[in-house]
N, C-alpha and C. Protein backbone atom coordinates (compact mmCIF):
# COMPACT_ATOMS: atom_id res chain seq x y z
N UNK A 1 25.85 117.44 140.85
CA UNK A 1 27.23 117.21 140.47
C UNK A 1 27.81 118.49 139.86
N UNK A 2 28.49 118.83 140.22
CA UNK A 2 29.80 119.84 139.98
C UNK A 2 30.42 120.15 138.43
N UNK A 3 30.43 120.38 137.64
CA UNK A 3 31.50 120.83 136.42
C UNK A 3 32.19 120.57 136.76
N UNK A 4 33.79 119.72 135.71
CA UNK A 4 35.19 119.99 136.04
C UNK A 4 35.29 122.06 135.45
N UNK A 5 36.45 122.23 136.38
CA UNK A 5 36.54 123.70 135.34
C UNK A 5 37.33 123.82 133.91
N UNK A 6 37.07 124.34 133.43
CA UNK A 6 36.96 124.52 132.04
C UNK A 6 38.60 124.71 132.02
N UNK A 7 39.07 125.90 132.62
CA UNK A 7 40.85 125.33 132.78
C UNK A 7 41.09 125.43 134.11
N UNK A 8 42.17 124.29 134.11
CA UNK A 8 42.47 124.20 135.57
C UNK A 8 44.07 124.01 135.91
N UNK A 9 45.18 124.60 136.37
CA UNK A 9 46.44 124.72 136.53
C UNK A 9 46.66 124.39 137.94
N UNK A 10 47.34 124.02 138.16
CA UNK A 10 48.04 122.62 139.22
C UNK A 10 49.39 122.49 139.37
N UNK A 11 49.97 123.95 140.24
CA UNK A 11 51.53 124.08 140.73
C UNK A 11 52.44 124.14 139.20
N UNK A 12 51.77 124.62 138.34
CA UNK A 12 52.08 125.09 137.16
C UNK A 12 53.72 126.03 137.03
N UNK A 13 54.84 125.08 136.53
CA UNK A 13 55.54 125.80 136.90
C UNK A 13 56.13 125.95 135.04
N UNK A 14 56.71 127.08 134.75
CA UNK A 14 56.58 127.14 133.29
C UNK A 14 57.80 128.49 133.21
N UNK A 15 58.73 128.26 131.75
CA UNK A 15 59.69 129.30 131.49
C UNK A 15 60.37 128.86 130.44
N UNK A 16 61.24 129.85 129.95
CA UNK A 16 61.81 129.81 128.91
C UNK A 16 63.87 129.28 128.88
N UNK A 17 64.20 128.18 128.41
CA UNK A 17 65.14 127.66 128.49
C UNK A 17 64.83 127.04 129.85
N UNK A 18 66.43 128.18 130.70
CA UNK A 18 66.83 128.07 131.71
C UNK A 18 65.88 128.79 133.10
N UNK A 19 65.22 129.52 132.10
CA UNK A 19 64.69 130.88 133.55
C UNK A 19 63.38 130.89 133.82
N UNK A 20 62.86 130.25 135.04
CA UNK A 20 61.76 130.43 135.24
C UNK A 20 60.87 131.33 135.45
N UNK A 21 59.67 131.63 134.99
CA UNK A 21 59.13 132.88 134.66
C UNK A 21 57.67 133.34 135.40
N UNK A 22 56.90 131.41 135.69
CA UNK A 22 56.03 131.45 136.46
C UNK A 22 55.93 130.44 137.72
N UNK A 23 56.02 130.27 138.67
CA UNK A 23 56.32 129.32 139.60
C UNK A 23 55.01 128.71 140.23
N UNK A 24 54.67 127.34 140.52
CA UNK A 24 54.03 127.00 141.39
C UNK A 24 52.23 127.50 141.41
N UNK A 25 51.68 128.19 140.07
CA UNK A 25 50.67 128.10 139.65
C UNK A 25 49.61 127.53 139.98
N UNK A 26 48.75 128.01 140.45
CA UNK A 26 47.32 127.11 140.86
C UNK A 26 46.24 127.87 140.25
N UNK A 27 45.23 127.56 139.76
CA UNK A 27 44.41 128.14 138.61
C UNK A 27 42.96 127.66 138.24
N UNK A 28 41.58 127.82 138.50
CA UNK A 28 40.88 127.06 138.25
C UNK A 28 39.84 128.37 137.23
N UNK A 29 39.25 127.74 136.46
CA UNK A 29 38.36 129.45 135.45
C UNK A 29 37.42 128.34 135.05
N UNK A 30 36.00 128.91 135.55
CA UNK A 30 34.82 128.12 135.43
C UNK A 30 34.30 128.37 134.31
N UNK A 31 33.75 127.36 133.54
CA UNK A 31 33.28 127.55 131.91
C UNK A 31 31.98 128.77 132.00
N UNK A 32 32.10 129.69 131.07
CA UNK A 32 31.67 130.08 131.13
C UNK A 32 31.59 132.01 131.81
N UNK A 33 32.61 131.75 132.39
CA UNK A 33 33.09 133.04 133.34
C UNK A 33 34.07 133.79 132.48
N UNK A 34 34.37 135.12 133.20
CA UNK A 34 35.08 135.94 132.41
C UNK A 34 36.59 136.03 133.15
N UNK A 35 37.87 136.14 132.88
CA UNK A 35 38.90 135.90 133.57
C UNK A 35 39.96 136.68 133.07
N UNK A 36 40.63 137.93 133.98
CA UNK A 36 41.58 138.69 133.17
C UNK A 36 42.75 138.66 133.91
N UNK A 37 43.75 138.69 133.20
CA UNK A 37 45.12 138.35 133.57
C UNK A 37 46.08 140.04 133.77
N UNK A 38 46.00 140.17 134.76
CA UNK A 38 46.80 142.11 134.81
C UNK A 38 47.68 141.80 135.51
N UNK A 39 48.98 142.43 134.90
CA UNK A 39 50.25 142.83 135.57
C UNK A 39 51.30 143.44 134.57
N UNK A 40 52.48 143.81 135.27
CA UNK A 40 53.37 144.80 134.95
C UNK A 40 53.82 143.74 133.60
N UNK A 41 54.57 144.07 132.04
CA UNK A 41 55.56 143.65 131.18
C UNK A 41 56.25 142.42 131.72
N UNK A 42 56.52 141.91 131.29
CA UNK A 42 57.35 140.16 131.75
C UNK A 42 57.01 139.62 133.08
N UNK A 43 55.74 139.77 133.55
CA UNK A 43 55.13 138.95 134.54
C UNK A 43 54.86 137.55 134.17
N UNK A 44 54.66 137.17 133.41
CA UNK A 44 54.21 135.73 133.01
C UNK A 44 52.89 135.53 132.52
N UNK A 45 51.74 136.98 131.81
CA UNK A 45 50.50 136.69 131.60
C UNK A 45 50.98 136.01 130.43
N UNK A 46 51.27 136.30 129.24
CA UNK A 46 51.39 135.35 127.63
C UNK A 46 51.99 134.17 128.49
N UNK A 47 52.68 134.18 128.91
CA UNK A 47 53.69 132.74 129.12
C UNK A 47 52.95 131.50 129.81
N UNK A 48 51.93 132.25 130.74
CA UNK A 48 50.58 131.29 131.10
C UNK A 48 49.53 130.98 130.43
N UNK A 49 49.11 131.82 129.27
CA UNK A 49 48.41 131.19 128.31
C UNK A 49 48.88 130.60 127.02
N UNK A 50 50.16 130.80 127.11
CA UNK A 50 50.96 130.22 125.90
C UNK A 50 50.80 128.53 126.27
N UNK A 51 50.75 128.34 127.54
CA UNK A 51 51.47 127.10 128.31
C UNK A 51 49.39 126.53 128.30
N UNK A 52 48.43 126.92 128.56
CA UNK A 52 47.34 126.94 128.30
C UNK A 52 46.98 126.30 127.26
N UNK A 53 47.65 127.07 126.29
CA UNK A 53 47.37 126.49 124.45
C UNK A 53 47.99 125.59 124.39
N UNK A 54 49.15 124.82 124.76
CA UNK A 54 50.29 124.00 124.34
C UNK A 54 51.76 124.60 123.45
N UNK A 55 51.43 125.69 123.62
CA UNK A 55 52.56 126.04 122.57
C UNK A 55 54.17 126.02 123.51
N UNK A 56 53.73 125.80 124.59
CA UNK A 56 55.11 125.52 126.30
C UNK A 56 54.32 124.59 127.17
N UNK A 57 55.26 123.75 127.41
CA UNK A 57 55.06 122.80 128.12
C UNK A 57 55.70 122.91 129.86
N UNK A 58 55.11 123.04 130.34
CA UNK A 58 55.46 123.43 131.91
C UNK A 58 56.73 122.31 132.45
N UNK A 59 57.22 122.75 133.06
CA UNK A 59 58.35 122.20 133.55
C UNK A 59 58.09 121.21 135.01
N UNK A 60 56.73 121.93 135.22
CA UNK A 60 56.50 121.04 136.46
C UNK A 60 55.08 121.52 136.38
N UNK A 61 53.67 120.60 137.18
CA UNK A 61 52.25 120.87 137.43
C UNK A 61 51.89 120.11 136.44
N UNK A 62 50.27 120.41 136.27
CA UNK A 62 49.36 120.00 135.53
C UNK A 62 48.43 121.02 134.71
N UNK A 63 48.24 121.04 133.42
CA UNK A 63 47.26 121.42 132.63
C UNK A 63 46.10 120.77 132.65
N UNK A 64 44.86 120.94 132.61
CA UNK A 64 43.72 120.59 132.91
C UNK A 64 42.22 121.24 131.99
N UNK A 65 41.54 120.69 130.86
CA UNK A 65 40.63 121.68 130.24
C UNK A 65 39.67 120.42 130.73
N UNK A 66 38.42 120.93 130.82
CA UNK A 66 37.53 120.83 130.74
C UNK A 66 36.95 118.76 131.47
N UNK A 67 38.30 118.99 132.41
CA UNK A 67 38.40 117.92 133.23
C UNK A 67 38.99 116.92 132.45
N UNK A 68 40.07 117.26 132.14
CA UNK A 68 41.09 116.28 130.94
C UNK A 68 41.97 116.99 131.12
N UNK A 69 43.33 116.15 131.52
CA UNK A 69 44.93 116.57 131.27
C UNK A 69 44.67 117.13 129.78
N UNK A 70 45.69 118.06 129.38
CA UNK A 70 45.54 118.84 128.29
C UNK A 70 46.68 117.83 127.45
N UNK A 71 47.47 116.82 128.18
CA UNK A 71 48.56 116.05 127.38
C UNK A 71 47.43 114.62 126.59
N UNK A 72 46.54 114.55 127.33
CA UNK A 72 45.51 113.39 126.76
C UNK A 72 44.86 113.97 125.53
N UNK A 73 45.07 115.13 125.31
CA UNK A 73 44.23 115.85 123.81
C UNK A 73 44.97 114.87 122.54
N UNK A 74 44.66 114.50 121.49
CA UNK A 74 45.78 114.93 120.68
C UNK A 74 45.70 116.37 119.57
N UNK A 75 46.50 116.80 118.95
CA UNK A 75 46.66 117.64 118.65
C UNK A 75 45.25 118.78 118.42
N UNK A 76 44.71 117.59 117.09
CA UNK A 76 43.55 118.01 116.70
C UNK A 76 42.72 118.62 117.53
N UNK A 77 42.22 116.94 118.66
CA UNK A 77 41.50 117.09 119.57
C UNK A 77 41.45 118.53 120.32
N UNK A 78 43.03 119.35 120.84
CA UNK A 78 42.83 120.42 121.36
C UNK A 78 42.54 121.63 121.05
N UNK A 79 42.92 121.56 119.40
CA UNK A 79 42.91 123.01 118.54
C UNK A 79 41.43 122.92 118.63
N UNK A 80 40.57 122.06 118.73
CA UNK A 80 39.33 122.26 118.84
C UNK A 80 38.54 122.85 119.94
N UNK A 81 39.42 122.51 120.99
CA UNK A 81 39.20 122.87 122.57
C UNK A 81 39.43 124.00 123.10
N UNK A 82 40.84 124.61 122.79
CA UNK A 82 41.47 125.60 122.84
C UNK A 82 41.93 125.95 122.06
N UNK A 83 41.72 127.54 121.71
CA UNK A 83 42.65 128.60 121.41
C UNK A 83 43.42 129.91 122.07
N UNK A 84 44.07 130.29 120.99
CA UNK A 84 44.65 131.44 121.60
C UNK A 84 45.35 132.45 120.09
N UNK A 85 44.50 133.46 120.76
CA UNK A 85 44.89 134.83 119.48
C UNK A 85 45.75 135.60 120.20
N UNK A 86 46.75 135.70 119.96
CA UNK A 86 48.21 136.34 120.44
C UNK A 86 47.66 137.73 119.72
N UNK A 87 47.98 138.89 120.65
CA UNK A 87 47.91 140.21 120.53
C UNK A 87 48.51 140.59 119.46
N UNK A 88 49.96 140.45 119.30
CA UNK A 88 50.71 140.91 118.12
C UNK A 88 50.46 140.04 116.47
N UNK A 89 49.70 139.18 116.40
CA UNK A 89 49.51 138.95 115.05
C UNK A 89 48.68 139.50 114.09
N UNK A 90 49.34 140.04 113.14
CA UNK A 90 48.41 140.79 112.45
C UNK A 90 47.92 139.83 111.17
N UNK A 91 46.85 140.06 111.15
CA UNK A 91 45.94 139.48 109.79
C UNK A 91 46.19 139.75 108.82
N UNK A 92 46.44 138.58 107.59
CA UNK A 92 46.60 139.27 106.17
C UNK A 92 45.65 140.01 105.88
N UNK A 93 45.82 140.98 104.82
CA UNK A 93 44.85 141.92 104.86
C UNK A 93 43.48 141.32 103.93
N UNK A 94 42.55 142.28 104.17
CA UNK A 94 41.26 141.72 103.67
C UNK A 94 40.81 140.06 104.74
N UNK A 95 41.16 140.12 106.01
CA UNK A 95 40.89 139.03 106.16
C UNK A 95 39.99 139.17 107.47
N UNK A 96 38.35 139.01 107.90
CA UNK A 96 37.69 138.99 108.83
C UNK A 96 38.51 138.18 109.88
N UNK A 97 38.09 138.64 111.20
CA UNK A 97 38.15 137.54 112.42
C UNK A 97 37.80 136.78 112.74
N UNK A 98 36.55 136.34 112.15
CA UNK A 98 36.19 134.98 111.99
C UNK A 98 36.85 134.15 111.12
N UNK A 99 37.07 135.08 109.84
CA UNK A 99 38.33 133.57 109.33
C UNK A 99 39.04 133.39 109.58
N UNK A 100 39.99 134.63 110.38
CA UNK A 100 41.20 134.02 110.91
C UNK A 100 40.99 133.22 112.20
N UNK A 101 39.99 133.42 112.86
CA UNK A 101 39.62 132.31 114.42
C UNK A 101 39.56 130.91 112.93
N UNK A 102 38.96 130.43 112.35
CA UNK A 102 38.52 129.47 111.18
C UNK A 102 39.72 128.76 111.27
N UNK A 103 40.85 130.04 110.20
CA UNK A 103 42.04 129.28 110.15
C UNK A 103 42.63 128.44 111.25
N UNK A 104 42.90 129.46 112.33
CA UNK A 104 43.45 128.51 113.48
C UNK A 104 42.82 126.90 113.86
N UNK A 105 41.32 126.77 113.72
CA UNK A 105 41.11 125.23 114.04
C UNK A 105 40.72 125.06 113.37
């Protein structure tokens, strides 16, 4: 028997207001594997893992972790499942990366 994949995106369509930013998304990243997201400034890499974490809710498709709609989490349930360390946040000072990964779940 097979693994579900760990995330899985499903015509994932996702943007901000009015303007769509990523269209029609299909996505599967096997637990365990390594997975990098490259392209030019306002391609849609943050905006697909923003939408990953829950912090955007896709306008159309499916989110998928670990063979569970990511809408069946509840909150808790997902901060446990998933994260996400956004590039630009900086740490109060004196503060390791492990506590700040801590803080987040």
């Amino acid at each position: 028997m097979t693994a579900p994949p760990a995330i899985e995106l499903d015509s994932v369509t996702v943007g901000y207001d009015r303007r769509t930013v990523c269209r029609d998304v299909t996505l599967r990243v096997a637990e365990g594997s390594f997975t990098v997201f490259i392209g030019p400034n306002g391609c849609g890499k943050s905006t697909l893992l923003r939408t990953v974490a829950r912090v955007l809710r896709p306008s159309g498709g499916r989110v998928a972790v670990l063979g569970r709609d990511a809408r069946g989490y509840s909150r808790r349930q997902y901060a446990r499942t998933v994260g996400l360390l956004p590039q630009g946040v900086e740490a109060p000072a004196g503060m390791t990366v492990t506590d700040l990964v801590l803080r987040g779940r």
